[in-house]
Protein backbone atom coordinates (compact mmCIF):
# COMPACT_ATOMS: atom_id res chain seq x y z
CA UNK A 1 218.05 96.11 -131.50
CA UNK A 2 217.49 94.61 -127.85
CA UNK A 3 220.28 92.23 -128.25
CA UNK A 4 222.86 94.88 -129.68
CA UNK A 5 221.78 97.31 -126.24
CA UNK A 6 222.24 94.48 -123.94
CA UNK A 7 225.72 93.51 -125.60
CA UNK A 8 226.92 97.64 -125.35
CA UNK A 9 225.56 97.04 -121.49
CA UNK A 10 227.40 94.31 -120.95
CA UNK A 11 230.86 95.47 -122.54
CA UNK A 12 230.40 98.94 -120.51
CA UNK A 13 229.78 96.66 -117.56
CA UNK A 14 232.50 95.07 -118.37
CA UNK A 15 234.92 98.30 -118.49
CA UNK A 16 233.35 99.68 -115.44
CA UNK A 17 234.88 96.83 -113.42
CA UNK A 18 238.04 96.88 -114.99
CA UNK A 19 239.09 100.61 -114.83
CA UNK A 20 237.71 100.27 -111.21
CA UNK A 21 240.25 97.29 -110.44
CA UNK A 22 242.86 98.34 -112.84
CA UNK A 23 242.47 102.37 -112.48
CA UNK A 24 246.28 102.82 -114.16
CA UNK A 25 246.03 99.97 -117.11
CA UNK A 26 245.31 101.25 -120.50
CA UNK A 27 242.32 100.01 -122.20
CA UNK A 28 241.33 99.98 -125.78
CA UNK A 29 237.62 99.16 -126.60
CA UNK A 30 237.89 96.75 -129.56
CA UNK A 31 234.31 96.26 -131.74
CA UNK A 32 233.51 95.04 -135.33
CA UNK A 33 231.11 97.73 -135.95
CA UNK A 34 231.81 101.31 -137.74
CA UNK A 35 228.47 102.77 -136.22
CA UNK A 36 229.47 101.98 -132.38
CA UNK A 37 230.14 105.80 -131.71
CA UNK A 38 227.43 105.69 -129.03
CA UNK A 39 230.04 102.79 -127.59
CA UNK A 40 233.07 104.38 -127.91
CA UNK A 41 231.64 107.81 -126.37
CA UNK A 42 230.73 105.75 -123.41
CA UNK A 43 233.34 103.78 -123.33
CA UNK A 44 235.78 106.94 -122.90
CA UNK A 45 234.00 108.37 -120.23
CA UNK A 46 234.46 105.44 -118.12
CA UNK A 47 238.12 105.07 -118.68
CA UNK A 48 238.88 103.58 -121.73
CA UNK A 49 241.73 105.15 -123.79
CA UNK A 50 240.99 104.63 -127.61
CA UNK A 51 238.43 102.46 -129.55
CA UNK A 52 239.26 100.87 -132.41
CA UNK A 53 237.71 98.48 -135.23
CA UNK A 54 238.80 95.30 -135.90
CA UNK A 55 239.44 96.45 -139.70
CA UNK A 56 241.72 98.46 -138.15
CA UNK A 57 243.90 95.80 -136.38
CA UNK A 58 244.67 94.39 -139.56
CA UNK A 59 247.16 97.58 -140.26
CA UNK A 60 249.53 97.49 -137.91
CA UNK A 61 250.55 100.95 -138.05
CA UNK A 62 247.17 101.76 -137.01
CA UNK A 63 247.26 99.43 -134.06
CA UNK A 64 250.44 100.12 -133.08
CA UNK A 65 249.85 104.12 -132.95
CA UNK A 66 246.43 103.35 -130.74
CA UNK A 67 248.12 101.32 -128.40
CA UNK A 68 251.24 103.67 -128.13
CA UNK A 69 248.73 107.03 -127.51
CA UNK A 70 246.65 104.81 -125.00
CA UNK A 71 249.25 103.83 -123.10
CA UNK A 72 250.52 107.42 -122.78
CA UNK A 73 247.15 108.91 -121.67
CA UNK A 74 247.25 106.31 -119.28
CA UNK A 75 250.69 107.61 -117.93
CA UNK A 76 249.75 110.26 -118.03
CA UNK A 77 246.61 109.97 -116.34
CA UNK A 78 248.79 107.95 -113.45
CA UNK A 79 251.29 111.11 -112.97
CA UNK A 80 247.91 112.86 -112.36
CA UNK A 81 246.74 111.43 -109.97
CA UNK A 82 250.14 110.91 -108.17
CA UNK A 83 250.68 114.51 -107.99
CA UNK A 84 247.02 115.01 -107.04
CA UNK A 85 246.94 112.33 -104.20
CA UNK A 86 250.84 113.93 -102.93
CA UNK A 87 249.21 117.69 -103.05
CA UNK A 88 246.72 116.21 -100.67
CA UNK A 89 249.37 114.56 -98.25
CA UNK A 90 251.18 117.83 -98.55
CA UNK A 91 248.72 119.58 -97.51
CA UNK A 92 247.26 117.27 -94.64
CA UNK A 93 250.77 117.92 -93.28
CA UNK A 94 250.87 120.83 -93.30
CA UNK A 95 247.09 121.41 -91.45
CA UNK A 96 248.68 118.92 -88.86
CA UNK A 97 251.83 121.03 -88.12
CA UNK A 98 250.11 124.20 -88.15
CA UNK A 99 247.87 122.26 -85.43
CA UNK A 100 250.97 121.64 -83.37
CA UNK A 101 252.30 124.92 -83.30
């Protein structure tokens, strides 16, 4: 039980330093187990796109569909923040120019 906490630690270690290097990659959380749901809701909440089993890599319809929706939220996610980040520089402008008037 110890060694199967400190493994989930590790891989949500793990994640945490990638999405906060790689903020716009899309990252599926591959594990061997069916009863890592505690995994996979952690895993989503720091960044991660999908989970999948490793049964599942063996259809490839299956992976291919998880890797096609995680790259999309990832897009998708991007665009967000884009148009987030220009509303801010949009609006910085336009504090500075009312300034000047």
């Amino acid at each position: 039980q110890q060694q199967e906490q400190d493994r989930y630690d590790k891989a949500l270690q793990a994640l945490q330093a990638i999405t906060k290097a790689h903020s716009q990659t899309a990252i599926v959380i591959m594990t061997g187990h069916h009863e890592d749901e505690d995994l996979s809701d952690e895993a989503y909440q720091l960044g991660a796109q999908d989970y999948l089993r490793k049964s599942d890599v063996m259809v490839p319809e299956v992976l291919a569909r998880i890797l096609y929706y995680a790259r999309e939220r990832a897009l998708a996610k991007a665009r967000r923040q884009t148009m987030e980040k220009a509303k801010q520089e949009t609006a910085q402008i336009k504090s500075i120019a009312k300034q000047k008037s």
